[in-house]
Protein backbone atom coordinates (compact mmCIF):
# COMPACT_ATOMS: atom_id res chain seq x y z
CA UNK A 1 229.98 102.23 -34.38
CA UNK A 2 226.01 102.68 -35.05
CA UNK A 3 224.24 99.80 -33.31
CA UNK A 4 221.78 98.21 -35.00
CA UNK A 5 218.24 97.76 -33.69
CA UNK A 6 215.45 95.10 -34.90
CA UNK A 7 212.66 97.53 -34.08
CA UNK A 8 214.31 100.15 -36.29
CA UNK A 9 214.95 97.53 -38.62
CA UNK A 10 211.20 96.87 -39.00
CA UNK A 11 210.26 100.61 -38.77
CA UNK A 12 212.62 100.82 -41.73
CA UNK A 13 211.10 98.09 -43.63
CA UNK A 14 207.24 99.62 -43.17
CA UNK A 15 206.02 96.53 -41.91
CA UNK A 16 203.44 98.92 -41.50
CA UNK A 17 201.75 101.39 -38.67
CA UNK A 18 199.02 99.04 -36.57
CA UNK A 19 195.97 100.36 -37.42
CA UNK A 20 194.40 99.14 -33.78
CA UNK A 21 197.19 99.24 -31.83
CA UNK A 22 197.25 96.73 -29.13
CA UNK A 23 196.63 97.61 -25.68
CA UNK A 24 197.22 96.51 -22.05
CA UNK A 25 193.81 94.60 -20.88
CA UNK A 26 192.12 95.79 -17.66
CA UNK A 27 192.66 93.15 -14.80
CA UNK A 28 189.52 91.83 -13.09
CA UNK A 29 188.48 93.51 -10.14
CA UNK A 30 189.22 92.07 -6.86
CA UNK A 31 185.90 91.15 -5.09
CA UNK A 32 187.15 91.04 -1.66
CA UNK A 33 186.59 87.65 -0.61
CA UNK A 34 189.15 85.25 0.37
CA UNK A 35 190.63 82.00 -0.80
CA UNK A 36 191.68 78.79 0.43
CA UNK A 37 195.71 78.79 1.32
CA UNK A 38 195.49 75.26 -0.38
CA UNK A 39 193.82 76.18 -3.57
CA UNK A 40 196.72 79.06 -3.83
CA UNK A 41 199.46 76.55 -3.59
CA UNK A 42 197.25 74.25 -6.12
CA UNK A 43 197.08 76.77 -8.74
CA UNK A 44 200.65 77.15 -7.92
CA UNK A 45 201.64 73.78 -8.51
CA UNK A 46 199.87 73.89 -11.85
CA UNK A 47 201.59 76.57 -13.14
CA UNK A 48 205.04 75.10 -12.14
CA UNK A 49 203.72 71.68 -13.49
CA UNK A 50 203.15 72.89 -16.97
CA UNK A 51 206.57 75.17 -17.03
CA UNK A 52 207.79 71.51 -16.52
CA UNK A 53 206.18 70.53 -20.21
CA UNK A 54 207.79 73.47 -21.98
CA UNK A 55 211.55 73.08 -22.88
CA UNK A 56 211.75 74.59 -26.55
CA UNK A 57 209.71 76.24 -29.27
CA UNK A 58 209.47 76.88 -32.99
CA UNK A 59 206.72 78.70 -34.18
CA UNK A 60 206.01 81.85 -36.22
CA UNK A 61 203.95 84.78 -34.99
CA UNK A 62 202.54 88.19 -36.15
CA UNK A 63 203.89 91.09 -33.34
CA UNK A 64 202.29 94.05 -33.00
CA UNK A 65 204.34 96.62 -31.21
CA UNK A 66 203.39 99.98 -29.92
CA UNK A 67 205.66 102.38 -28.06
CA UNK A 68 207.48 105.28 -28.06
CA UNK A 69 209.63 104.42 -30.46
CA UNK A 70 206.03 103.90 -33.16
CA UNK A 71 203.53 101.22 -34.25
CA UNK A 72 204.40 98.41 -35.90
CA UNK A 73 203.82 94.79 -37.20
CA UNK A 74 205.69 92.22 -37.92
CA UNK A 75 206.08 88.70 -38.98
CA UNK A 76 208.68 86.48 -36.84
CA UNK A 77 210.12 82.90 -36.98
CA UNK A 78 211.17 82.48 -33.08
CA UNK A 79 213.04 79.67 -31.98
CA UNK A 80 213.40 79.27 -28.14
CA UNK A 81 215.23 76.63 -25.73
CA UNK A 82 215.83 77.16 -21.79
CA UNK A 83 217.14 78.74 -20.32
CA UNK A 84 217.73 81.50 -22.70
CA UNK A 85 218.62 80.32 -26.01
CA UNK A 86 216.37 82.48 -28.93
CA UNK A 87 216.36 82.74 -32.43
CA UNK A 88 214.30 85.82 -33.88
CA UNK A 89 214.23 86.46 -37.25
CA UNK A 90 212.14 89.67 -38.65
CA UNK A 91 210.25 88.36 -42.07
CA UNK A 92 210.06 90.59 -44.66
CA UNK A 93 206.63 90.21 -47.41
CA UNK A 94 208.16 87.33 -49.00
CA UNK A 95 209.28 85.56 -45.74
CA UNK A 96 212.75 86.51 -46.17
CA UNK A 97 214.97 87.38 -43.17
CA UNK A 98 215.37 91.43 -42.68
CA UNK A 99 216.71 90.62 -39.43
CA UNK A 100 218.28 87.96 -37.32
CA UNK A 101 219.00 87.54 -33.52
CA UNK A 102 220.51 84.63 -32.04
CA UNK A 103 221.70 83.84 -28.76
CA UNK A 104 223.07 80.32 -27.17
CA UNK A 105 222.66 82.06 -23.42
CA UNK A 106 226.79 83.07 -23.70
CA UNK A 107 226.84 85.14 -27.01
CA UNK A 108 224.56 86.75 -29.07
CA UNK A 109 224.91 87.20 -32.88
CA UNK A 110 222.70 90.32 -34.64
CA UNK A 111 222.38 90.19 -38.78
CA UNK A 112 221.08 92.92 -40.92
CA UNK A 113 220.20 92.01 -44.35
CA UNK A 114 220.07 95.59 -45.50
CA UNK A 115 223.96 95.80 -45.48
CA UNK A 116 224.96 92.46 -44.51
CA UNK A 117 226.01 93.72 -41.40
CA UNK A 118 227.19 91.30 -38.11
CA UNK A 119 227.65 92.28 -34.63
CA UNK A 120 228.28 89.72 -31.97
CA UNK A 121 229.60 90.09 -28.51
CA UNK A 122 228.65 88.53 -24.88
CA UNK A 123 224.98 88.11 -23.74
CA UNK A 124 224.00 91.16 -21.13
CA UNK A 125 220.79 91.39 -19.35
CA UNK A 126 219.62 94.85 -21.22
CA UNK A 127 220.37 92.93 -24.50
CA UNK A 128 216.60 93.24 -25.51
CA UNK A 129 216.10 95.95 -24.52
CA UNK A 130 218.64 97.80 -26.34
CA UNK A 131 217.76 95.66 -29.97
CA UNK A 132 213.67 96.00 -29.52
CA UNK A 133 212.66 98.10 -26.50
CA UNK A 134 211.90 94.95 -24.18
CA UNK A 135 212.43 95.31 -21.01
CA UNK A 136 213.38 91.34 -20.38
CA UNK A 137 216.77 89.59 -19.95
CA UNK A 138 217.25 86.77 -22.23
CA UNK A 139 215.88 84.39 -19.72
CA UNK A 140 212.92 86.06 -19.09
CA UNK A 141 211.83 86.54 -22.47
CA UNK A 142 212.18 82.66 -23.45
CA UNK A 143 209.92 81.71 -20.28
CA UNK A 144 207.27 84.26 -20.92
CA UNK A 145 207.58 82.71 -24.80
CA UNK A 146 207.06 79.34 -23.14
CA UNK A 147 204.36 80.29 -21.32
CA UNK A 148 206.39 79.41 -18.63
CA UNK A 149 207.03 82.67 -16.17
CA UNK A 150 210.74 82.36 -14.92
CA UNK A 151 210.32 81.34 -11.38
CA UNK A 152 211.81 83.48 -8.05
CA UNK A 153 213.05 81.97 -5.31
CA UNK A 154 212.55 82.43 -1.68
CA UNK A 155 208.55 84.02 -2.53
CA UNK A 156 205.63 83.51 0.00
CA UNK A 157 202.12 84.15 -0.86
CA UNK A 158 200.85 86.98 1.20
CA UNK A 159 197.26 87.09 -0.37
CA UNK A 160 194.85 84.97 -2.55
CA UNK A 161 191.30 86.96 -3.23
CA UNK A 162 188.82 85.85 -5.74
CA UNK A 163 188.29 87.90 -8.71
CA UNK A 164 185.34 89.37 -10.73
CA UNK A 165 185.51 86.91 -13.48
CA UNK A 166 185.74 83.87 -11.22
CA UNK A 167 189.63 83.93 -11.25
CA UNK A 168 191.84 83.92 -8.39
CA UNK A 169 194.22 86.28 -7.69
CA UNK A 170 197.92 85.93 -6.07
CA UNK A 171 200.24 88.13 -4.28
CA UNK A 172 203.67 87.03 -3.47
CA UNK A 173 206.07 88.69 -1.42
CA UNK A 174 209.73 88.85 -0.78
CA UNK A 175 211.29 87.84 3.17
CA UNK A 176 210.89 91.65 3.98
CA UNK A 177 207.49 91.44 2.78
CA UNK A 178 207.39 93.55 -0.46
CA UNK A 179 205.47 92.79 -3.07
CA UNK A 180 207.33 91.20 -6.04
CA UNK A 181 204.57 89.06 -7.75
CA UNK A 182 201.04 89.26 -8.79
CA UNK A 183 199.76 86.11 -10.48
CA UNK A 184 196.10 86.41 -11.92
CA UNK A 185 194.41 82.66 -12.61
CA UNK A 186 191.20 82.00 -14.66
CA UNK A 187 188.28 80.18 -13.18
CA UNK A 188 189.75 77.16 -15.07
CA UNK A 189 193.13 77.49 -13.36
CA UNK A 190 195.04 78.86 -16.62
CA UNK A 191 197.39 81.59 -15.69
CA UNK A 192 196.35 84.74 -16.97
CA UNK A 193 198.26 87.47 -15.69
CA UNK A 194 201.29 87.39 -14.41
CA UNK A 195 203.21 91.16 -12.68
CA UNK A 196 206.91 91.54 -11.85
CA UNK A 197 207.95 94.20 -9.64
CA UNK A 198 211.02 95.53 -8.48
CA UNK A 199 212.47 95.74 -4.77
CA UNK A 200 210.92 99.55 -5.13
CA UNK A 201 207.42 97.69 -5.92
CA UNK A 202 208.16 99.56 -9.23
CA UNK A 203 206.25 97.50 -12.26
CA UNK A 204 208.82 95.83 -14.56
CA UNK A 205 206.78 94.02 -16.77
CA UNK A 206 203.29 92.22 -16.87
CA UNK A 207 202.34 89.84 -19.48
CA UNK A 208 198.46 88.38 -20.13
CA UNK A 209 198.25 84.71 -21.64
CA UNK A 210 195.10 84.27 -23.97
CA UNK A 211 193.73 81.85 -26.26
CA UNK A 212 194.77 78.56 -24.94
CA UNK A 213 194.63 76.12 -27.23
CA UNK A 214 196.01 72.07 -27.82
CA UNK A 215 199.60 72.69 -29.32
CA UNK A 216 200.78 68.68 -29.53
CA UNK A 217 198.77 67.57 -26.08
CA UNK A 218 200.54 70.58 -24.35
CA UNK A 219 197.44 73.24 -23.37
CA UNK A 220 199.25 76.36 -24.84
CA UNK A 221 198.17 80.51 -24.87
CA UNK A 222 198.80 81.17 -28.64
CA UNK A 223 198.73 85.24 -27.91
CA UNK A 224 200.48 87.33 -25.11
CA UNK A 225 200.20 90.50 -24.57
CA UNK A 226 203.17 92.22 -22.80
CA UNK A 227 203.16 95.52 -20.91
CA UNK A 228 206.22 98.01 -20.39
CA UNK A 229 205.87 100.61 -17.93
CA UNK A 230 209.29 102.42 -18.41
CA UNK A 231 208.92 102.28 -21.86
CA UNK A 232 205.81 102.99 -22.17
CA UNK A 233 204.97 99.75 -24.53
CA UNK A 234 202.70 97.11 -25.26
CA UNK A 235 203.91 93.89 -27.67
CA UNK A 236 201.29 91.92 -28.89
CA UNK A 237 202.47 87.99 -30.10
CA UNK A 238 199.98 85.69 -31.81
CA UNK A 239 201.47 82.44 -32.79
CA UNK A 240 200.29 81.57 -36.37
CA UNK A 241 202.49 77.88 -36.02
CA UNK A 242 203.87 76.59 -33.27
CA UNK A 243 205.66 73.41 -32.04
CA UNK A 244 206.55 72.65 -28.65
CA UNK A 245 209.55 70.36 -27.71
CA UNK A 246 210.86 69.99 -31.21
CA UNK A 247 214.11 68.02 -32.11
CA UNK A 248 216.04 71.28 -33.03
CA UNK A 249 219.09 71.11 -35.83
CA UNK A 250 222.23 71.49 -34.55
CA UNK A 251 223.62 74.96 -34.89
CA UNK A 252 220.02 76.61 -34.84
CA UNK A 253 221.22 79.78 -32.29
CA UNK A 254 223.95 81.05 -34.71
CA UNK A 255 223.96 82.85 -37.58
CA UNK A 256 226.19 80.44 -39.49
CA UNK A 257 223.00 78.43 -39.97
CA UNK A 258 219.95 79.49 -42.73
CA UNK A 259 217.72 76.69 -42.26
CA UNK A 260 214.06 76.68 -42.46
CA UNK A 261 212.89 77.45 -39.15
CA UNK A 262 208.86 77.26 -39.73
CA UNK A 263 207.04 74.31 -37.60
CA UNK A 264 206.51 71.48 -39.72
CA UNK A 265 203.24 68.70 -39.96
CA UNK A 266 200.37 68.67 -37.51
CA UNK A 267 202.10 69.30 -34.77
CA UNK A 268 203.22 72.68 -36.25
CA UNK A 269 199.86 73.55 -36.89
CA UNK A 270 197.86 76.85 -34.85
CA UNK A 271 195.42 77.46 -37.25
């Protein structure tokens, strides 16, 4: 049977070619010049303290996709709740679902409105991957949503250097000493960057946090920008609405529920 993909879904639709596609930004340089041990494990203990904040989302957000696979934008409701419970539903011009795909961390569901189709079956690591070209497991890809990078265990920091813009930057390292994480703060202490690598020191994914902003008293980065190396793609999400911590409905990560999913009063609003 012919598996359905949401990117194909919305190259189908012509939710049209990006006309400035969006592209990985350039890290800071590193100027050399060593930090404090203590003002690593402070930025540190930020960054953990505001995953804390974050347990659920509802927003809507304009993607912009480029890869391989073409250019594309898109608008999206996204519902997320850790550990990896997401709603995603593609928006055609009228705001009505092309696409939907829901997981509740054991099953996902997939819905395509051009036939009606429904395909369901038992969550798997590759699972975005194969629907969108993202190269995150379910539980990955509602953190980075969060703004809350999914934390791994048993990490030391092997380096702290300041960086060109005033930032500070991170390197953390498994027990055999390989490199596994590069974190990237602002002179303000907001995460910026954040780099996964493999056991290889292979790049799996980066993702850059921008335009923080008040979202309900929680200081929130309303656009990430997500880099691919083995795909060879950059996805580009600006939340338009967005409500952290909502009271979600019952029912919310399956299909058998059509319910408006859009952020709702001030707390909803992004500007």
């Amino acid at each position: 049977m012919k598996r359905a993909s949401l990117l194909a879904i919305v190259l189908a639709a012509g939710l049209g070619a990006c006309a400035t596609a969006p592209t990985r930004p350039p890290r800071p340089t590193a100027t050399g010049a060593a930090v404090d041990p203590a003002t690593a494990e402070s930025l540190l203990g930020r960054m953990r303290s505001a995953a804390g904040e974050r347990q659920s989302l509802r927003g809507v957000a304009q993607l912009s996709f480029d890869g391989a696979a073409g250019s594309v934008r898109s608008k999206q409701a996204i519902v997320v709740e850790l550990p990896g419970k997401l709603r995603i539903e593609v928006l055609g011009f009228l705001s009505q679902a092309l696409a939907v795909l829901v997981t509740d961390g054991q099953e996902f569901e997939l819905f395509k409105a051009e036939d009606r189709s429904r395909r369901r079956g038992e969550v798997y690591p590759g699972l975005l991957m194969e629907v969108g070209q993202i190269d995150l497991t379910p539980e990955e890809g509602a953190a980075l949503l969060l703004g809350s990078p999914p934390e791994m265990p048993d990490l030391r920091l092997a380096s702290a250097v300041g960086l060109s813009d005033g930032g500070v930057g991170l390197d953390r390292v498994d027990s055999r000493g390989v490199l596994r994480e590069r974190l990237d703060f602002a002179a303000d202490g907001r995460v910026q960057r954040v780099e996964r690598y493999e056991v290889n020191q292979r790049l799996v994914w980066s993702v850059d946090y921008r335009d923080y902003r008040d979202a309900g008293g929680i200081d929130f980065a309303h656009t990430l920008v997500l880099w691919f190396p083995s795909s060879q793609t950059t996805v580009e999400l600006v939340f338009k609405q967005v409500e952290l911590n909502p009271t979600l409905p019952s029912g919310v990560f399956t299909l058998q529920r059509a319910s408006r999913l859009e952020p709702a009063g001030e707390a909803g609003h992004a500007g």
